[in-house]
PDB file of N, CA and C in Angstrom:
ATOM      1  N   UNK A   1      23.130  69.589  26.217  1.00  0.00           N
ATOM      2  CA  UNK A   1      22.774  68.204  26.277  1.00  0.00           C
ATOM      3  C   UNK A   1      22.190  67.769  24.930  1.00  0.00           C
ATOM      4  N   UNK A   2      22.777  66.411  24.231  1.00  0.00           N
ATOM      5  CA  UNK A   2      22.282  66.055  23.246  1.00  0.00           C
ATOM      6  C   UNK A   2      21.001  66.185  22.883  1.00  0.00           C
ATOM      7  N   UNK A   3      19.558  66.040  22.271  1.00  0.00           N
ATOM      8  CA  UNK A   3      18.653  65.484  22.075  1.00  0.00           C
ATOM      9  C   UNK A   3      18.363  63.726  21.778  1.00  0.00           C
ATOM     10  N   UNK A   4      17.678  62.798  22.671  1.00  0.00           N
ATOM     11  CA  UNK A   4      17.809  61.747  22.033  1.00  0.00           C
ATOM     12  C   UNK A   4      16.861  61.171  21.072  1.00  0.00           C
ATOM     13  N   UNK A   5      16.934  60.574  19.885  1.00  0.00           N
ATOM     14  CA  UNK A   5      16.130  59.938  19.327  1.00  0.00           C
ATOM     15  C   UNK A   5      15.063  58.779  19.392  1.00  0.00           C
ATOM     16  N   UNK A   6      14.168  59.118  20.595  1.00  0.00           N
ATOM     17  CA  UNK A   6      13.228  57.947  20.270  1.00  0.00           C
ATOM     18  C   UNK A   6      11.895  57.454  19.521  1.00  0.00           C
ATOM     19  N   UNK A   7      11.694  58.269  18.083  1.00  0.00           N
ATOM     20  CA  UNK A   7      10.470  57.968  17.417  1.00  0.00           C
ATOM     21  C   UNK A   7      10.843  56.116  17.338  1.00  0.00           C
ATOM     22  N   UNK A   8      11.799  55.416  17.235  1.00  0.00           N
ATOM     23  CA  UNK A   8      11.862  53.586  17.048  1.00  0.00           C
ATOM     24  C   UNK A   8      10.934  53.820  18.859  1.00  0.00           C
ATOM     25  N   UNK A   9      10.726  54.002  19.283  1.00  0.00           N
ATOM     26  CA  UNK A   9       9.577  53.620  20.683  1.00  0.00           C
ATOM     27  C   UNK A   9       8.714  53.289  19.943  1.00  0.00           C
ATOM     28  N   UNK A  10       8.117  54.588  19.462  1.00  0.00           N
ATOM     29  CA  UNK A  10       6.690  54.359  18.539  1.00  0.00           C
ATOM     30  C   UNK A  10       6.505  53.484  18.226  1.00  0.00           C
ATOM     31  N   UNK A  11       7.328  52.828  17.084  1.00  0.00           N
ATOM     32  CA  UNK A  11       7.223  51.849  16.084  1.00  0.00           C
ATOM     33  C   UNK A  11       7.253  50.394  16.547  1.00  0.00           C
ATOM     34  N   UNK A  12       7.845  50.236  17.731  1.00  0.00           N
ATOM     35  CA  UNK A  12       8.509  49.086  18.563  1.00  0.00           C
ATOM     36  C   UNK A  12       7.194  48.233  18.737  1.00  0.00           C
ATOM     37  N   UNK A  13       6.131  48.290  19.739  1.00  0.00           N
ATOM     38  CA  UNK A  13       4.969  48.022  19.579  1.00  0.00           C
ATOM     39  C   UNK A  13       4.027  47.525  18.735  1.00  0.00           C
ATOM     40  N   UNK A  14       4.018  48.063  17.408  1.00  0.00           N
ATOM     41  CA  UNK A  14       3.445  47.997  16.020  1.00  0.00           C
ATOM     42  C   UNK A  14       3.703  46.549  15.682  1.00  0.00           C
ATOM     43  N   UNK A  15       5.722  46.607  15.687  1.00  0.00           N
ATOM     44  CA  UNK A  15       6.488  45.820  15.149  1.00  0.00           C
ATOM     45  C   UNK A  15       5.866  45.042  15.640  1.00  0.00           C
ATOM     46  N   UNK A  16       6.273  44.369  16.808  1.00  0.00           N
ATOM     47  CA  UNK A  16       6.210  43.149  17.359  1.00  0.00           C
ATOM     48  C   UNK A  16       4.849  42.433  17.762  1.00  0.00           C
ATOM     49  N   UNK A  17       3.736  43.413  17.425  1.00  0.00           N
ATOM     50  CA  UNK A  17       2.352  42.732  16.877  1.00  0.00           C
ATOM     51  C   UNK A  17       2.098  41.931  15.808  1.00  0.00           C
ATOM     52  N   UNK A  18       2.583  42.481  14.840  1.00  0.00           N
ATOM     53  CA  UNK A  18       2.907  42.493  13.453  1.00  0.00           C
ATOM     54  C   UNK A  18       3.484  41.526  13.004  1.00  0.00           C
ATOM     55  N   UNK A  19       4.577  41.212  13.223  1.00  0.00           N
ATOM     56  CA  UNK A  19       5.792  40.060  12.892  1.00  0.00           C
ATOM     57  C   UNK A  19       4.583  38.922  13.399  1.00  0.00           C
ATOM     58  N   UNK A  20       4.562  38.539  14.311  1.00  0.00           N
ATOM     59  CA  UNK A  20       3.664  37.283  14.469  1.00  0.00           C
ATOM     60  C   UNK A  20       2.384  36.799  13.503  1.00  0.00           C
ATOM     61  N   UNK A  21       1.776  37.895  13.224  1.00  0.00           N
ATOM     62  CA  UNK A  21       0.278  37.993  12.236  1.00  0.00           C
ATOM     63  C   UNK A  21       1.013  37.689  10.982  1.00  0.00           C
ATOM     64  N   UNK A  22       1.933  38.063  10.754  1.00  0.00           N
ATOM     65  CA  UNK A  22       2.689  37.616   9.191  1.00  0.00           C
ATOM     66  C   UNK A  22       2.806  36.615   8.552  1.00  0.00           C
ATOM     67  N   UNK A  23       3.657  35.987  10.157  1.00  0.00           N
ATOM     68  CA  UNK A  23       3.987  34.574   9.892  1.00  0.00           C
ATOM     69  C   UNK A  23       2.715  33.703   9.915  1.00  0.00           C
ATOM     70  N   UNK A  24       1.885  34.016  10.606  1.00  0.00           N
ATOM     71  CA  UNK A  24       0.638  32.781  10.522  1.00  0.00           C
ATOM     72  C   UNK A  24       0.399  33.014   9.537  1.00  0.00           C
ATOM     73  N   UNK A  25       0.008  33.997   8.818  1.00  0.00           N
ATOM     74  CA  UNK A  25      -0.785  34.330   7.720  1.00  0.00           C
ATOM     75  C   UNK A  25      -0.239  33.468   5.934  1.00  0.00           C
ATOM     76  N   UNK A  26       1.134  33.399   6.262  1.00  0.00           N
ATOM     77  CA  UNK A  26       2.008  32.719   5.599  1.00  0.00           C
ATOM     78  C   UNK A  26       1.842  31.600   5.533  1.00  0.00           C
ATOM     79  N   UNK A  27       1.785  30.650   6.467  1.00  0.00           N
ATOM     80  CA  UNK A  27       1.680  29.094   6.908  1.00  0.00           C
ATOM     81  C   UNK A  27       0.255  29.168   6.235  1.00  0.00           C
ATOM     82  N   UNK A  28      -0.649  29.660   5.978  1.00  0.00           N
ATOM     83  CA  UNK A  28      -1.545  29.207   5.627  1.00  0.00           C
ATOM     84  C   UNK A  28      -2.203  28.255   4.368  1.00  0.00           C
ATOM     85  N   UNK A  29      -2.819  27.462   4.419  1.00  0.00           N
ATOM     86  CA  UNK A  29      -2.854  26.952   3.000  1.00  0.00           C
ATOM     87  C   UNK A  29      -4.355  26.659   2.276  1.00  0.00           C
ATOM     88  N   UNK A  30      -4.387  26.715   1.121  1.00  0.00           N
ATOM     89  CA  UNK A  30      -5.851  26.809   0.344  1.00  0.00           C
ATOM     90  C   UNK A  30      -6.810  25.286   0.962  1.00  0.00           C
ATOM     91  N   UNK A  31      -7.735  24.925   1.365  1.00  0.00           N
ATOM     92  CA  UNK A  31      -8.171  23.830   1.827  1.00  0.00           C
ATOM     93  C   UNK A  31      -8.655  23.022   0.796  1.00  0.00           C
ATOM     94  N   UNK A  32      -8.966  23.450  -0.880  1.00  0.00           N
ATOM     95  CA  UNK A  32      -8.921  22.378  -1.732  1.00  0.00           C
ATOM     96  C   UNK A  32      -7.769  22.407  -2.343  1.00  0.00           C
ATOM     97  N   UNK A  33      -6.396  23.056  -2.137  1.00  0.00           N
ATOM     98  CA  UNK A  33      -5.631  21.947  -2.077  1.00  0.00           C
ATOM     99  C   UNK A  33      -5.030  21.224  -1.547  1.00  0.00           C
ATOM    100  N   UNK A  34      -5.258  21.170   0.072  1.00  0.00           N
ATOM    101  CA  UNK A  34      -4.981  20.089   1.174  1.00  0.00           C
ATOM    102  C   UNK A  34      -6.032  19.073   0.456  1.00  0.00           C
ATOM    103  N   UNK A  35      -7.377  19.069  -0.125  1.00  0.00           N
ATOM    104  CA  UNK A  35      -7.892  17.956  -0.241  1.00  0.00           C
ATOM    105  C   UNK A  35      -7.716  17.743  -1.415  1.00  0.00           C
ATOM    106  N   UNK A  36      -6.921  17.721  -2.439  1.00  0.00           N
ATOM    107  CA  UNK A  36      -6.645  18.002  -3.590  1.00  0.00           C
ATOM    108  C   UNK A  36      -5.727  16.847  -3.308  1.00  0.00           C
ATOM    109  N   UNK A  37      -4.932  17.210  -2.575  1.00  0.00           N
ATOM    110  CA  UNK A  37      -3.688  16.617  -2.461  1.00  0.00           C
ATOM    111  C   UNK A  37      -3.630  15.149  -1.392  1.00  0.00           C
ATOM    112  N   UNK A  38      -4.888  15.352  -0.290  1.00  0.00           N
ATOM    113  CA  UNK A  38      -5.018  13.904   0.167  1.00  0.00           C
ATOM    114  C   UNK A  38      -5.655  12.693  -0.798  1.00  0.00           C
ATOM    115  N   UNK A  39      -6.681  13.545  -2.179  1.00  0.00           N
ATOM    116  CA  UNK A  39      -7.078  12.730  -2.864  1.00  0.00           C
ATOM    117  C   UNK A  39      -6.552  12.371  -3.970  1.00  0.00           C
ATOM    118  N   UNK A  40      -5.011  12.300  -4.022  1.00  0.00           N
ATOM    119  CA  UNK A  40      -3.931  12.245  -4.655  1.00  0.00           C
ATOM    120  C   UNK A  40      -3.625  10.947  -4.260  1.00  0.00           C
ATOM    121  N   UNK A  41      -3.250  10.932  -2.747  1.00  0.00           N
ATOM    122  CA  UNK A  41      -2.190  10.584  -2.052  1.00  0.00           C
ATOM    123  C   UNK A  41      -3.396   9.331  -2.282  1.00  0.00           C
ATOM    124  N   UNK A  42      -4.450   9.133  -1.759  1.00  0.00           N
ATOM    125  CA  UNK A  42      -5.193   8.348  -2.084  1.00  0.00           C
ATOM    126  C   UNK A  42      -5.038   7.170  -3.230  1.00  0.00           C
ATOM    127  N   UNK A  43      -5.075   8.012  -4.338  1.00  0.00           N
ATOM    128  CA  UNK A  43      -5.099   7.342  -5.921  1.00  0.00           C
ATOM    129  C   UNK A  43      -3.796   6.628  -5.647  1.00  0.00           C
ATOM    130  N   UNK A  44      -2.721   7.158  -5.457  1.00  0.00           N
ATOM    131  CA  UNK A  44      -1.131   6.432  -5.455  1.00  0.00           C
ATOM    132  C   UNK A  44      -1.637   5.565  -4.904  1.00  0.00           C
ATOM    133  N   UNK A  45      -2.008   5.231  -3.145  1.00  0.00           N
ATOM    134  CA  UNK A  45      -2.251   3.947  -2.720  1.00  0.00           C
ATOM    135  C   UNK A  45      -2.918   2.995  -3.435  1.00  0.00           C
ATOM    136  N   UNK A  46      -3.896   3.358  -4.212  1.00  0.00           N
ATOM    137  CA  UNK A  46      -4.418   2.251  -5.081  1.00  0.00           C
ATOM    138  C   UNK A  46      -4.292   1.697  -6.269  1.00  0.00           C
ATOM    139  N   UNK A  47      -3.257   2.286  -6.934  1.00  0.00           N
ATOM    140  CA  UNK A  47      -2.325   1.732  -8.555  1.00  0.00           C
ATOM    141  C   UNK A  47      -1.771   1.072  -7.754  1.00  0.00           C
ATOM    142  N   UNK A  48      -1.937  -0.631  -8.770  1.00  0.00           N
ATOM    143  CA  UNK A  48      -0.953  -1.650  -7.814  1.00  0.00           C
ATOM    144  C   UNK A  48       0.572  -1.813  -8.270  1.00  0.00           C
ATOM    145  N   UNK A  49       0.600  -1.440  -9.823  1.00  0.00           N
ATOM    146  CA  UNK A  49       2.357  -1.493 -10.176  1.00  0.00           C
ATOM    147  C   UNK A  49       3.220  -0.502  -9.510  1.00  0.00           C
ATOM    148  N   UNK A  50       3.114  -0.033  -8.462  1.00  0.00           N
ATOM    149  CA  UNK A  50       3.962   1.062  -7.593  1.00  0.00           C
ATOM    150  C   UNK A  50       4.651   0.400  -6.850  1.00  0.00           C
ATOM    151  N   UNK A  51       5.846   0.558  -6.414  1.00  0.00           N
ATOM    152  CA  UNK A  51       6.617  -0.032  -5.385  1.00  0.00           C
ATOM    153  C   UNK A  51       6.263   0.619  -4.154  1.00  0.00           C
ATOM    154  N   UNK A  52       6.916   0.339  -3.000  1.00  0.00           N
ATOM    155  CA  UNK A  52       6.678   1.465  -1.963  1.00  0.00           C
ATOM    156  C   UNK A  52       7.227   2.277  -1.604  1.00  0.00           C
ATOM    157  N   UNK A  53       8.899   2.139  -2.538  1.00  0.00           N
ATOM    158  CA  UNK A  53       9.524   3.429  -2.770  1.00  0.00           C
ATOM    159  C   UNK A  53       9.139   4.440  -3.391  1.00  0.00           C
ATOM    160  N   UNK A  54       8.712   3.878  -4.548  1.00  0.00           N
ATOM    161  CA  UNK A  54       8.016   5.062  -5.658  1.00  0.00           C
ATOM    162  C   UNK A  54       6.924   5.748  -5.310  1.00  0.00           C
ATOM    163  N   UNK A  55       6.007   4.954  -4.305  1.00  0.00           N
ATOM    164  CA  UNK A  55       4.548   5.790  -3.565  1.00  0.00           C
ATOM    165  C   UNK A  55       5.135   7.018  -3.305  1.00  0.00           C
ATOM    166  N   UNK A  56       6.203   6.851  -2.139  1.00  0.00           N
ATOM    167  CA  UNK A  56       6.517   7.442  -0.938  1.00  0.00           C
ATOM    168  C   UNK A  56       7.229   8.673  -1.841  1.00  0.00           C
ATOM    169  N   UNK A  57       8.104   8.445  -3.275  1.00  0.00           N
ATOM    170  CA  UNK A  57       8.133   9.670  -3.796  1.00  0.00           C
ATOM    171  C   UNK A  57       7.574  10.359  -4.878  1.00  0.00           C
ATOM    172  N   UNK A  58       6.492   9.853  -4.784  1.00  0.00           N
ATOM    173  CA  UNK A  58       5.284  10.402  -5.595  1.00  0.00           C
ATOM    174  C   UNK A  58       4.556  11.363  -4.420  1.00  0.00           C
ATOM    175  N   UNK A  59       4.721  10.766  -3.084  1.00  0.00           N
ATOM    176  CA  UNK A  59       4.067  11.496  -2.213  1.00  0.00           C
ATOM    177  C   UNK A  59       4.824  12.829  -2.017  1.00  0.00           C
ATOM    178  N   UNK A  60       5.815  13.123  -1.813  1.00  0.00           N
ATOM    179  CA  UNK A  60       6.831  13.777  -1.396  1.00  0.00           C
ATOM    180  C   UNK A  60       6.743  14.823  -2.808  1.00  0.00           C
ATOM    181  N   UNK A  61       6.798  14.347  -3.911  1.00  0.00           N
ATOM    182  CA  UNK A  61       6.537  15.672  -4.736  1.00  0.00           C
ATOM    183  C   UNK A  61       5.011  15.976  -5.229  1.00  0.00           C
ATOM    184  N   UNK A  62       3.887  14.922  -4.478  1.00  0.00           N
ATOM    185  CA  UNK A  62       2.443  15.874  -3.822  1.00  0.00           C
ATOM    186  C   UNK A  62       3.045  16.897  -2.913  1.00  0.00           C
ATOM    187  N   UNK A  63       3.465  16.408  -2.124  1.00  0.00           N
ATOM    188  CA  UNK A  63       3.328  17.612  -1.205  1.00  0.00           C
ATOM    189  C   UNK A  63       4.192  18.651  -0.922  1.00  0.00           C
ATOM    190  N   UNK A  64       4.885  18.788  -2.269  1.00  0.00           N
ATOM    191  CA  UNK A  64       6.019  20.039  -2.509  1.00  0.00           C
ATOM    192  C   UNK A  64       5.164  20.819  -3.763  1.00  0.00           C
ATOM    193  N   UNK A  65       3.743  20.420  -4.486  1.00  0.00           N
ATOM    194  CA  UNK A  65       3.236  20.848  -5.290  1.00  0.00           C
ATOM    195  C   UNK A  65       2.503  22.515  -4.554  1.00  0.00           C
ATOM    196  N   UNK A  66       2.449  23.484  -5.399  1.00  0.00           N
ATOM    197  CA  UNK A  66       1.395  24.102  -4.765  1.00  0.00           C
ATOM    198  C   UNK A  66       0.409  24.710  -5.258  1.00  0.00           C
ATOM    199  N   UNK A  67      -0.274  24.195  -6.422  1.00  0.00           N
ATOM    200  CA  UNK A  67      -1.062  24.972  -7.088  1.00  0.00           C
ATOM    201  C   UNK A  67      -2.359  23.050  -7.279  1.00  0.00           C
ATOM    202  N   UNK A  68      -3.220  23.284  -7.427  1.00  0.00           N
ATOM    203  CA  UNK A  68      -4.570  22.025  -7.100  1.00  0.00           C
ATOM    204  C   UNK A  68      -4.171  22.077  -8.802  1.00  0.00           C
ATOM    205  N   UNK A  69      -4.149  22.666  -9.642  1.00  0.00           N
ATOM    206  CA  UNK A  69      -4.132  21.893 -11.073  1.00  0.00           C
ATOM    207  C   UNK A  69      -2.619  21.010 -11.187  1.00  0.00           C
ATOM    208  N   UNK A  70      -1.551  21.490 -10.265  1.00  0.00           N
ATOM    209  CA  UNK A  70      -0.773  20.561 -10.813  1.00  0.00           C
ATOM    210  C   UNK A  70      -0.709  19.306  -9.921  1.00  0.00           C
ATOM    211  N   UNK A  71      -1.833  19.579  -8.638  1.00  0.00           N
ATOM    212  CA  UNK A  71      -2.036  18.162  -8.773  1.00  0.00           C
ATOM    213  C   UNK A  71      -2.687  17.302  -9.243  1.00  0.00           C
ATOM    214  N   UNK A  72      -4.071  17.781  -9.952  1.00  0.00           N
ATOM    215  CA  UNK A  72      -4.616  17.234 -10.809  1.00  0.00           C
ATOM    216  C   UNK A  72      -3.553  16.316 -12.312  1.00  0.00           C
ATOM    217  N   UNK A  73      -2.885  17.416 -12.625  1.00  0.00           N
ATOM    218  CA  UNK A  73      -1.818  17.037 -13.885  1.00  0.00           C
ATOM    219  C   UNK A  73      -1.118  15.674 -13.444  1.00  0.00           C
ATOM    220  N   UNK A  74      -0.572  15.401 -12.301  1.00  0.00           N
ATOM    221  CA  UNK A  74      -0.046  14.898 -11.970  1.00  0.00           C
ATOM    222  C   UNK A  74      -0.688  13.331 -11.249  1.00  0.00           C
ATOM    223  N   UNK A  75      -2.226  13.462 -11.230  1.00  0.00           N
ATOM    224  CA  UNK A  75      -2.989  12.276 -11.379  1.00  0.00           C
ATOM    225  C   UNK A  75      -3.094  11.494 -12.368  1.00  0.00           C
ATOM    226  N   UNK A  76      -3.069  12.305 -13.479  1.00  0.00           N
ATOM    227  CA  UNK A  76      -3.416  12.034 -14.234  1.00  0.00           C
ATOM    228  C   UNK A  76      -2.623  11.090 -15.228  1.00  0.00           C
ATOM    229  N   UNK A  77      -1.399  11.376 -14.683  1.00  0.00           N
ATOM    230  CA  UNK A  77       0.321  11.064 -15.806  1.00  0.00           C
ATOM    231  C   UNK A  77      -0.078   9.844 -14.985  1.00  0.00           C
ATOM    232  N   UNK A  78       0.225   9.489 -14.152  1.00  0.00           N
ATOM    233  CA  UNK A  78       0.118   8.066 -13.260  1.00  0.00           C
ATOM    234  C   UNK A  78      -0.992   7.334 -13.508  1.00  0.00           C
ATOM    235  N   UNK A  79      -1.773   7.558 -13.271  1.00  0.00           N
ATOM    236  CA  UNK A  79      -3.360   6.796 -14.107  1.00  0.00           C
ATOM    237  C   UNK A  79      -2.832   6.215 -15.195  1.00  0.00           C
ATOM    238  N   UNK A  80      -2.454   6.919 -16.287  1.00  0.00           N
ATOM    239  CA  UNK A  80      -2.138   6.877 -17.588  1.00  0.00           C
ATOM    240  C   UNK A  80      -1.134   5.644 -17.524  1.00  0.00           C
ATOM    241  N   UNK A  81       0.001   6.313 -16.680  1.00  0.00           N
ATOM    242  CA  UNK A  81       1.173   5.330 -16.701  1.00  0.00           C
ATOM    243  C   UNK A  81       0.811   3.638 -15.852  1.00  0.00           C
ATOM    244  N   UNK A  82      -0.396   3.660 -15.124  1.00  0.00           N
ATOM    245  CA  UNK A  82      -0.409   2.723 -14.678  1.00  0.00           C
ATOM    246  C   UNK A  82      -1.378   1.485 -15.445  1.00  0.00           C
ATOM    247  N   UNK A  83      -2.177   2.407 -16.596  1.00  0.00           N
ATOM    248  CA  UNK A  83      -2.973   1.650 -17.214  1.00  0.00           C
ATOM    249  C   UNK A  83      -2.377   0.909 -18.361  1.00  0.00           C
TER     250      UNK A  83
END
């Protein structure tokens, strides 16, 4: 009679603890730059030469940014450009 292979039992368990803790851990995001980035979204609303197209994609590449200095950088060009 063959022998069958089940050390994947072992591991099976582990796995499927595991995989879930990953993914949250992933989704996670730095909380100054969620507020980094609402006090972005902020400033856009209040430069008045903006259209409301241009807000909406100023917003859209806030919130594809992921590092808080480039959203800072990116306050800053607009300020500039709006003054």
């Amino acid at each position: 009679m063959k022998k069958k292979n089940i050390k994947w039992l072992a591991i099976l368990p582990l796995t499927i603890a595991a995989v879930p803790l990953v993914a949250l851990s992933c989704k996670k995001e730095d909380p100054k730059l969620t507020e980094a980035k609402n006090n972005a979204i902020k400033v856009i609303e209040t430069i008045p030469g903006l259209s409301a197209e241009k807000k909406a994609e100023i917003k859209k590449q806030i919130q594809a940014i992921k590092t808080e200095e480039d959203v800072k950088g990116l306050i800053s060009k607009l300020l500039k450009i709006a003054q």
